[in-house]
C-alpha atoms as a PDB file:
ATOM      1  CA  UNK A   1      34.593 117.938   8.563  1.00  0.00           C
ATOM      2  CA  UNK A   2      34.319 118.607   4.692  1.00  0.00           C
ATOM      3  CA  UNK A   3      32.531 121.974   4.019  1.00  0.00           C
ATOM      4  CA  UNK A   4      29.871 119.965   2.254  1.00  0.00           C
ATOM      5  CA  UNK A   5      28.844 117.723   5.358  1.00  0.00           C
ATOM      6  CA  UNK A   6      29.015 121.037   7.324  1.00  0.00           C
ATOM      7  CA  UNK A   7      26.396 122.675   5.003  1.00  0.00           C
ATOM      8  CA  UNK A   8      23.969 119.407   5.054  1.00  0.00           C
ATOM      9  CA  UNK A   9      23.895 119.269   8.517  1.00  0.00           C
ATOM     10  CA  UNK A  10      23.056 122.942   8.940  1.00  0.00           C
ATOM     11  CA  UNK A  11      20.524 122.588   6.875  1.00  0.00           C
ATOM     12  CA  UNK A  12      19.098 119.235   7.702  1.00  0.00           C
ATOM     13  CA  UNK A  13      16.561 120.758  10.767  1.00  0.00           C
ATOM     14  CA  UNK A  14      15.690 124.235   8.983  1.00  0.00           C
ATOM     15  CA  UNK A  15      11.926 124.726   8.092  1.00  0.00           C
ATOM     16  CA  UNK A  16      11.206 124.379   4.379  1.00  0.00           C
ATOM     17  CA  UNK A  17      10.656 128.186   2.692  1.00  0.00           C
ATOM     18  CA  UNK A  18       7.282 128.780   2.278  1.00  0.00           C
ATOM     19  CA  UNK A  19       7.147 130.203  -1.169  1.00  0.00           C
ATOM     20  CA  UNK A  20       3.592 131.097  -1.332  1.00  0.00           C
ATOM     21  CA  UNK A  21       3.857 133.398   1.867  1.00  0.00           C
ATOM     22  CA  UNK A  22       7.005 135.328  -0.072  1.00  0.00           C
ATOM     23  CA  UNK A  23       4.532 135.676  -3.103  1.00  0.00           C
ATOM     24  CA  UNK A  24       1.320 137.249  -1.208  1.00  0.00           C
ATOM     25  CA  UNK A  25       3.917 139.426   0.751  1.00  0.00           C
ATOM     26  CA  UNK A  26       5.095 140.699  -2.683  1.00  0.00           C
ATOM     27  CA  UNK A  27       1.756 140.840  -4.125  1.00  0.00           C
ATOM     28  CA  UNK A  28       0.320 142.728  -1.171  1.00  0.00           C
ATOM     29  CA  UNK A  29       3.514 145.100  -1.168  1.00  0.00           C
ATOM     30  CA  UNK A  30       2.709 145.993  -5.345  1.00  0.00           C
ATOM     31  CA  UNK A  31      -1.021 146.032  -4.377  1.00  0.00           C
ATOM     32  CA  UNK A  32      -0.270 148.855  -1.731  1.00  0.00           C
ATOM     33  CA  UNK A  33       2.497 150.471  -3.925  1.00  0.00           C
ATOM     34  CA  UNK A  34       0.061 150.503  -7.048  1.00  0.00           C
ATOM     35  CA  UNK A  35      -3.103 151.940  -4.997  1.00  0.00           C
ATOM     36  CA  UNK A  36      -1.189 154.801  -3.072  1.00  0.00           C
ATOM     37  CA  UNK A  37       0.095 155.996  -7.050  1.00  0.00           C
ATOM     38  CA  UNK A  38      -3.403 155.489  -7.904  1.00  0.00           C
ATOM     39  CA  UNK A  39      -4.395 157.864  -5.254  1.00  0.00           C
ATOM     40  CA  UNK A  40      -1.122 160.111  -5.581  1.00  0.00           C
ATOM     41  CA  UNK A  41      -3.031 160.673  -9.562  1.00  0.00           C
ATOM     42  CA  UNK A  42      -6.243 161.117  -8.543  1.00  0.00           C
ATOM     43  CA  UNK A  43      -5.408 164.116  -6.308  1.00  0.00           C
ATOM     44  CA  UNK A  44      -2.936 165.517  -8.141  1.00  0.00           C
ATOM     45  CA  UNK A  45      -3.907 164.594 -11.375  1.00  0.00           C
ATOM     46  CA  UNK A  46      -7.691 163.208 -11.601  1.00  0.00           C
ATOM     47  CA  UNK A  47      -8.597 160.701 -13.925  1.00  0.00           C
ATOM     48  CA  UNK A  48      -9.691 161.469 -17.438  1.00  0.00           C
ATOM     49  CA  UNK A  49     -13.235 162.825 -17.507  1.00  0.00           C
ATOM     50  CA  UNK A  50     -13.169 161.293 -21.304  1.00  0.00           C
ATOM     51  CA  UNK A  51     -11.850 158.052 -20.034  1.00  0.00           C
ATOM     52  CA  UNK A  52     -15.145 155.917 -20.598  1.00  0.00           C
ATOM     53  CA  UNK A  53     -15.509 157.246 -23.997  1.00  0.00           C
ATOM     54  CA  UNK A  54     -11.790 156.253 -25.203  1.00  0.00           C
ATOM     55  CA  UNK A  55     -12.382 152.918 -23.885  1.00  0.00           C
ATOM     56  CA  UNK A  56     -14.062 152.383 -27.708  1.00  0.00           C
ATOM     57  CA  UNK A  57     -10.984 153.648 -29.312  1.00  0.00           C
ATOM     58  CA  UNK A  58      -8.920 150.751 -31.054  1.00  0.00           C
ATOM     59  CA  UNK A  59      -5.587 153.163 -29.526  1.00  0.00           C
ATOM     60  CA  UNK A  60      -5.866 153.127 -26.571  1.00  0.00           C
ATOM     61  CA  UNK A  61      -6.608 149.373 -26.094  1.00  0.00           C
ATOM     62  CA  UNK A  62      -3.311 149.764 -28.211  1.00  0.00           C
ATOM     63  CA  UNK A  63      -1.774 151.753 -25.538  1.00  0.00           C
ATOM     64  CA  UNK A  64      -2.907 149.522 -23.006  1.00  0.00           C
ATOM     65  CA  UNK A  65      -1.192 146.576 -24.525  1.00  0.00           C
ATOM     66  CA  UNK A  66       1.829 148.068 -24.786  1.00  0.00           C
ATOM     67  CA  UNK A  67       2.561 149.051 -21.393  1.00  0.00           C
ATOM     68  CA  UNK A  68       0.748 146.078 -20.544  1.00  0.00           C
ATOM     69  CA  UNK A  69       3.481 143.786 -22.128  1.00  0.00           C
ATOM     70  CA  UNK A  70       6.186 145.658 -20.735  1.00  0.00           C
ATOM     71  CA  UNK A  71       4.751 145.157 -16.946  1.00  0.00           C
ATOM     72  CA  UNK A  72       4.373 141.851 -17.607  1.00  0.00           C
ATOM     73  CA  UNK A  73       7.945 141.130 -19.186  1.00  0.00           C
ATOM     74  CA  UNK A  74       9.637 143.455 -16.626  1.00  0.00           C
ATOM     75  CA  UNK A  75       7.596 140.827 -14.183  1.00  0.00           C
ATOM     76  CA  UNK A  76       8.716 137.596 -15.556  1.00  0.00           C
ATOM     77  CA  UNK A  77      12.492 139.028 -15.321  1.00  0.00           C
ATOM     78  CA  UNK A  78      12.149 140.098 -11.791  1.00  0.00           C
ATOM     79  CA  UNK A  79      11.209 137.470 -11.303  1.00  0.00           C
ATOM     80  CA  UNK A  80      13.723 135.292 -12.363  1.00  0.00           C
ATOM     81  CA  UNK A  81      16.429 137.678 -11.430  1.00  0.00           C
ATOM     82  CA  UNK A  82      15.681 136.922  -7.759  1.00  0.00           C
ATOM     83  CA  UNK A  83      16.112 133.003  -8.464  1.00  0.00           C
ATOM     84  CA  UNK A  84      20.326 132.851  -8.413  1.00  0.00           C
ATOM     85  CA  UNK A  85      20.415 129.454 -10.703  1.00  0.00           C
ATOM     86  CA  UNK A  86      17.941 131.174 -13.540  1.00  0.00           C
ATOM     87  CA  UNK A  87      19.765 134.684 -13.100  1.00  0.00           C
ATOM     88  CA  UNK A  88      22.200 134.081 -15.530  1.00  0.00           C
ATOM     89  CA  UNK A  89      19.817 133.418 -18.582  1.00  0.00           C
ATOM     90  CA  UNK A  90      17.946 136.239 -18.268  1.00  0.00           C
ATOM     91  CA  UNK A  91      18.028 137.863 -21.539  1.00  0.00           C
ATOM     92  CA  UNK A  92      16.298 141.267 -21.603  1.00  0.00           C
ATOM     93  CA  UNK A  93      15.716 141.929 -25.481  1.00  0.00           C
ATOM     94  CA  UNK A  94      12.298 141.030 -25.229  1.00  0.00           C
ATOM     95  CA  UNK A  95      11.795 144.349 -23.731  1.00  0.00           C
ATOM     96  CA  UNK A  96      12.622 145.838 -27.051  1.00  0.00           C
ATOM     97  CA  UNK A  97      10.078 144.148 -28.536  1.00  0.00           C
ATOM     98  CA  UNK A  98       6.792 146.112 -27.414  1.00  0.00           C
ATOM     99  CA  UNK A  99       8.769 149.542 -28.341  1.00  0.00           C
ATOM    100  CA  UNK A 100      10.038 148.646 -31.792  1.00  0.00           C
ATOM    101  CA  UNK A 101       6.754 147.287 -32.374  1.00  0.00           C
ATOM    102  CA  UNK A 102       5.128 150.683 -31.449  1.00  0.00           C
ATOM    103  CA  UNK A 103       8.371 152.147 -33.144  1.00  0.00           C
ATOM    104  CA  UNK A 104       7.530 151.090 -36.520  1.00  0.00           C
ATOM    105  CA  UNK A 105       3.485 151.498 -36.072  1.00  0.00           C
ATOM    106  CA  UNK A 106       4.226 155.488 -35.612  1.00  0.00           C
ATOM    107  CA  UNK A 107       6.768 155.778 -37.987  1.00  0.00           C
ATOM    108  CA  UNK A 108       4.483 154.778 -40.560  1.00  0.00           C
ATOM    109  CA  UNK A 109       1.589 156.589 -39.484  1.00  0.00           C
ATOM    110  CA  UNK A 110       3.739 160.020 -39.503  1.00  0.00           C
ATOM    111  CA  UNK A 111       5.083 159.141 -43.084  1.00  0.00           C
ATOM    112  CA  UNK A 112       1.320 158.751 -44.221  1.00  0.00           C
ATOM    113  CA  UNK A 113       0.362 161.824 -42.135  1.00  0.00           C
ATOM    114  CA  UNK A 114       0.171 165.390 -43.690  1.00  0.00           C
ATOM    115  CA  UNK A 115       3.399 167.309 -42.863  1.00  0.00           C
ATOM    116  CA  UNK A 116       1.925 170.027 -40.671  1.00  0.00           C
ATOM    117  CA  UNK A 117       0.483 167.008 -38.416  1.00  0.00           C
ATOM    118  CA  UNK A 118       3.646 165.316 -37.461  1.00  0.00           C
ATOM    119  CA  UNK A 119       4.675 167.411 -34.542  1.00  0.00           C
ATOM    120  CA  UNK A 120       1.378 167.158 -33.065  1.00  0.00           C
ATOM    121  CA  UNK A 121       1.691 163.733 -33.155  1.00  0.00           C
ATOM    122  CA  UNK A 122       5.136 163.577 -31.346  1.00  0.00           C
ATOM    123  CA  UNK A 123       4.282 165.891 -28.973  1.00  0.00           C
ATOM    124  CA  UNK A 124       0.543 165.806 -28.565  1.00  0.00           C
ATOM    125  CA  UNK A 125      -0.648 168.098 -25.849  1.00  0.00           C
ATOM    126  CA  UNK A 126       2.055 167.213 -22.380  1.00  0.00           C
ATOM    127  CA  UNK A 127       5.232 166.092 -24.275  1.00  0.00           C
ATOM    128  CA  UNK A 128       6.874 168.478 -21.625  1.00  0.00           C
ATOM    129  CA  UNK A 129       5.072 166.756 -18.530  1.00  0.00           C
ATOM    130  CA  UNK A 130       3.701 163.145 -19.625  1.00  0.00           C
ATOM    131  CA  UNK A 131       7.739 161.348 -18.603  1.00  0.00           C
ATOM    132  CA  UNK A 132       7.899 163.127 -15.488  1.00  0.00           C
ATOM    133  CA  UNK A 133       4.454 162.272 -14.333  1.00  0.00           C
ATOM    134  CA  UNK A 134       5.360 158.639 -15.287  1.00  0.00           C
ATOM    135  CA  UNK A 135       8.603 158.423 -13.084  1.00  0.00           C
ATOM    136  CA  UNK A 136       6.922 160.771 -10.629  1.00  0.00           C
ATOM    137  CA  UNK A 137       3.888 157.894  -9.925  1.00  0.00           C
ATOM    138  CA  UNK A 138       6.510 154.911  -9.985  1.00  0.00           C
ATOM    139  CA  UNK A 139       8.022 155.870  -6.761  1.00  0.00           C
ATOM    140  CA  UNK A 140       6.036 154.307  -4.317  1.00  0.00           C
ATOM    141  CA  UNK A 141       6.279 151.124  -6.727  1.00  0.00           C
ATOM    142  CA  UNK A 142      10.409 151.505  -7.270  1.00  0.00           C
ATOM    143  CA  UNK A 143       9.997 151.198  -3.001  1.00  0.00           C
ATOM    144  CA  UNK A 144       7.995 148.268  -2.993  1.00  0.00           C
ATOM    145  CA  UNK A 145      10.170 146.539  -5.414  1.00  0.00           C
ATOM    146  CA  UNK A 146      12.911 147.014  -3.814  1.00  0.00           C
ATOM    147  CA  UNK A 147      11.792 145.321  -0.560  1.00  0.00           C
ATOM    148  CA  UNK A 148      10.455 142.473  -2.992  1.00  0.00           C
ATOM    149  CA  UNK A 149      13.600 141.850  -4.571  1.00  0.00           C
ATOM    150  CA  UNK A 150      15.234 141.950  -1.258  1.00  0.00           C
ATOM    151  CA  UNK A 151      13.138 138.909  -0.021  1.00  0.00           C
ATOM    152  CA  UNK A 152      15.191 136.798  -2.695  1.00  0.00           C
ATOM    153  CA  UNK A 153      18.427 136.683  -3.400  1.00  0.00           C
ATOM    154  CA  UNK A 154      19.595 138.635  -6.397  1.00  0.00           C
ATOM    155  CA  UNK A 155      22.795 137.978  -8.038  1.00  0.00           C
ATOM    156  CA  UNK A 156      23.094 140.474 -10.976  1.00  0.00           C
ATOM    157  CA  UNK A 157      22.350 143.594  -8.931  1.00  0.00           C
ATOM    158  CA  UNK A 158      22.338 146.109 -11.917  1.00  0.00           C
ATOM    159  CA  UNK A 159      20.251 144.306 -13.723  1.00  0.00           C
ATOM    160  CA  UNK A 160      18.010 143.687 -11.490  1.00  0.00           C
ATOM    161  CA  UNK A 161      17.858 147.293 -10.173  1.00  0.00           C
ATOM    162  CA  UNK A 162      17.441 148.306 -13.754  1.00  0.00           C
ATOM    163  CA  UNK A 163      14.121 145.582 -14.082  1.00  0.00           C
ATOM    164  CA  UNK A 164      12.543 146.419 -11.248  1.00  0.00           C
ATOM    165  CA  UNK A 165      12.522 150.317 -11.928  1.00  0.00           C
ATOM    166  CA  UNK A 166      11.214 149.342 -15.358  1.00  0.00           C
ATOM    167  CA  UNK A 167       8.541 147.326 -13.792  1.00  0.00           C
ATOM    168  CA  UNK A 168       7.576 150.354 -11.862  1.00  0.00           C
ATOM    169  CA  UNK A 169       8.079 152.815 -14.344  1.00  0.00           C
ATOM    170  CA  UNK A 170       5.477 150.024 -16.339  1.00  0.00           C
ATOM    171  CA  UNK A 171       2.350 150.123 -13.737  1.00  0.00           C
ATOM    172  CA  UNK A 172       3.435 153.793 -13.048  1.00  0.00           C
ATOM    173  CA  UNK A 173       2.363 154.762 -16.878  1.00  0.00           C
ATOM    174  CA  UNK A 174      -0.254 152.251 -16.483  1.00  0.00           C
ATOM    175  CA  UNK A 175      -1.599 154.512 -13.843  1.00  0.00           C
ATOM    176  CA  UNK A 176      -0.894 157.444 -15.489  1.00  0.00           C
ATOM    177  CA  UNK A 177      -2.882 156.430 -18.865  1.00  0.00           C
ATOM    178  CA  UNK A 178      -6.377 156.927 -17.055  1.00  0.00           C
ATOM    179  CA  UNK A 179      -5.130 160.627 -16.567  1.00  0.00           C
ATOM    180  CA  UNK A 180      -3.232 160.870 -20.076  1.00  0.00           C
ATOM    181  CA  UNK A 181      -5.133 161.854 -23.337  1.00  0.00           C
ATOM    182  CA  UNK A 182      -2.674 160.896 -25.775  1.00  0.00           C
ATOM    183  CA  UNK A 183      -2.484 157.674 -27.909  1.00  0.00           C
ATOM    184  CA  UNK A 184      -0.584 158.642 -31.294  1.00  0.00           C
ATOM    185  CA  UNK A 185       1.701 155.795 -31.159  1.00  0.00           C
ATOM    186  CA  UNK A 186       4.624 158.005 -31.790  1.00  0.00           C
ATOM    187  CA  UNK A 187       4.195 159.683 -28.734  1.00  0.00           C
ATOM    188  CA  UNK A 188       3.822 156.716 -26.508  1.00  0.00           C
ATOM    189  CA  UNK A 189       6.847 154.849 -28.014  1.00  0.00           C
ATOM    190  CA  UNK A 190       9.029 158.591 -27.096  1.00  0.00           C
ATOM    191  CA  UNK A 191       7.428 160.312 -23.682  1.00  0.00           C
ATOM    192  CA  UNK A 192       6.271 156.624 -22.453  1.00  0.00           C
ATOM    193  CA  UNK A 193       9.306 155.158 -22.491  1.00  0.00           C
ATOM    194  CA  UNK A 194      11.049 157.927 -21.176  1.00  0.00           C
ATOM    195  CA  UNK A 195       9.259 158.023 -18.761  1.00  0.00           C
ATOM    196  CA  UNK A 196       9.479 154.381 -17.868  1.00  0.00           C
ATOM    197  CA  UNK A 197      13.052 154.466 -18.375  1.00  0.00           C
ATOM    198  CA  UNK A 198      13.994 157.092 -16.115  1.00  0.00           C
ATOM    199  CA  UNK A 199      13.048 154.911 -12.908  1.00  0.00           C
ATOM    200  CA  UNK A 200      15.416 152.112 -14.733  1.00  0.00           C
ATOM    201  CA  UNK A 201      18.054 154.274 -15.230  1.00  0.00           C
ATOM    202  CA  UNK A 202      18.093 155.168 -11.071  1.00  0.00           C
ATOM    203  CA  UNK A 203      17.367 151.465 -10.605  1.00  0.00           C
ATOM    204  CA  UNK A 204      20.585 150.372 -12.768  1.00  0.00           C
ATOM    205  CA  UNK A 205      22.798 153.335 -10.789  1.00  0.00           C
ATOM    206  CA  UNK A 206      22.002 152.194  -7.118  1.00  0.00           C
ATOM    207  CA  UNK A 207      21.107 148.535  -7.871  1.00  0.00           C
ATOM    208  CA  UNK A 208      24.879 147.228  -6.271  1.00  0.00           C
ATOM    209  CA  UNK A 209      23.792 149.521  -3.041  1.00  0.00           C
ATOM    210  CA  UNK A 210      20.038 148.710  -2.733  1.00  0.00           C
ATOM    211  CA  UNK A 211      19.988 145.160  -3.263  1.00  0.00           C
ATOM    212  CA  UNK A 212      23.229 144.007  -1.822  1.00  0.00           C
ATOM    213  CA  UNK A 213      22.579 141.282   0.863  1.00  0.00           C
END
């Protein structure tokens, strides 16, 4: 028997995947992820007392977008990553995007600032803590997306251990931005990404030994 009639027949009586119930398990695994590094910076954190105030501030719905757009591209990769016939396109430049963007917008705002102002920008007021606190809060979401890209069937297992601790290092800063006070641009495009990258950079290390299947 050919290895191709062998396969059809295997498959010919196995249940069809039901695609939707893989979803809401994934979405109810991010859901529980998110909310227990929501809690994690309420108690050890606590959200910004001046939180409904900055919600008028043109930067921080500038903030929001950018780590905004880097959850959702990290998504859409992930995504793909887990499907083994689009693996092989994913490109992940897009990423770099959102952070030259930001890149250039604080470059030019520290040219055009006074000179004694600059630091302050770049370092604002928890250079020394705002990464760590990022990585720190993407844990429990570099967990859950493991077990969601374990449902699939990832190919590239670097990359896709590299995405998905982007993805969590993403919704971990989102988290962290209703404790965080800073919005200079320059800062976010340094101590954010840092701090987003750090997760990615574990992710990319153990991908081959926490995705294998």
């Amino acid at each position: 028997m050919k290895t191709d009639d062998l396969i059809s027949m295997l498959a010919k009586d196995a249940p069809p995947v039901d695609r939707r119930a893989y979803a809401m398990k994934a979405a109810l695994a991010l859901l529980a992820a998110a909310a227990l590094s929501f809690a994690v910076m309420v108690v050890w954190m606590s959200i910004n007392p001046k939180l409904a105030a900055l919600l008028g501030n043109l930067w921080f719905w500038v903030r929001f977008a950018f780590i905004a757009s880097l959850a959702a591209l990290t998504w859409w990769a992930l995504s793909r990553l887990g499907k083994p016939g689009a693996a092989r396109s994913v490109s992940l430049w897009p990423l770099v995007v959102p952070v030259l963007v930001l890149g250039v917008v604080g470059v030019w705002m520290l040219i055009d600032a006074p000179a004694d102002r600059r630091m302050p920008m770049i370092l604002g007021v928890s250079w020394d803590v705002c990464s760590r606190n990022i990585a720190m809060l993407s844990i429990p979401l570099f967990l859950a997306s493991i077990w969601v890209a374990r449902q699939f069937a990832p190919t590239r297992l670097r990359v896709t251990g590299a995405v998905l601790g982007f993805f969590s290092g993403a919704v971990g800063a989102l988290i962290y931005s209703m404790h965080c006070p800073e919005l200079s641009p320059s800062f976010l495009m340094i101590w954010y990404t840092l701090g987003m990258l750090i997760p990615a950079v574990i992710g990319a290390l153990l991908g081959r030994r926490l995705l294998a299947w």
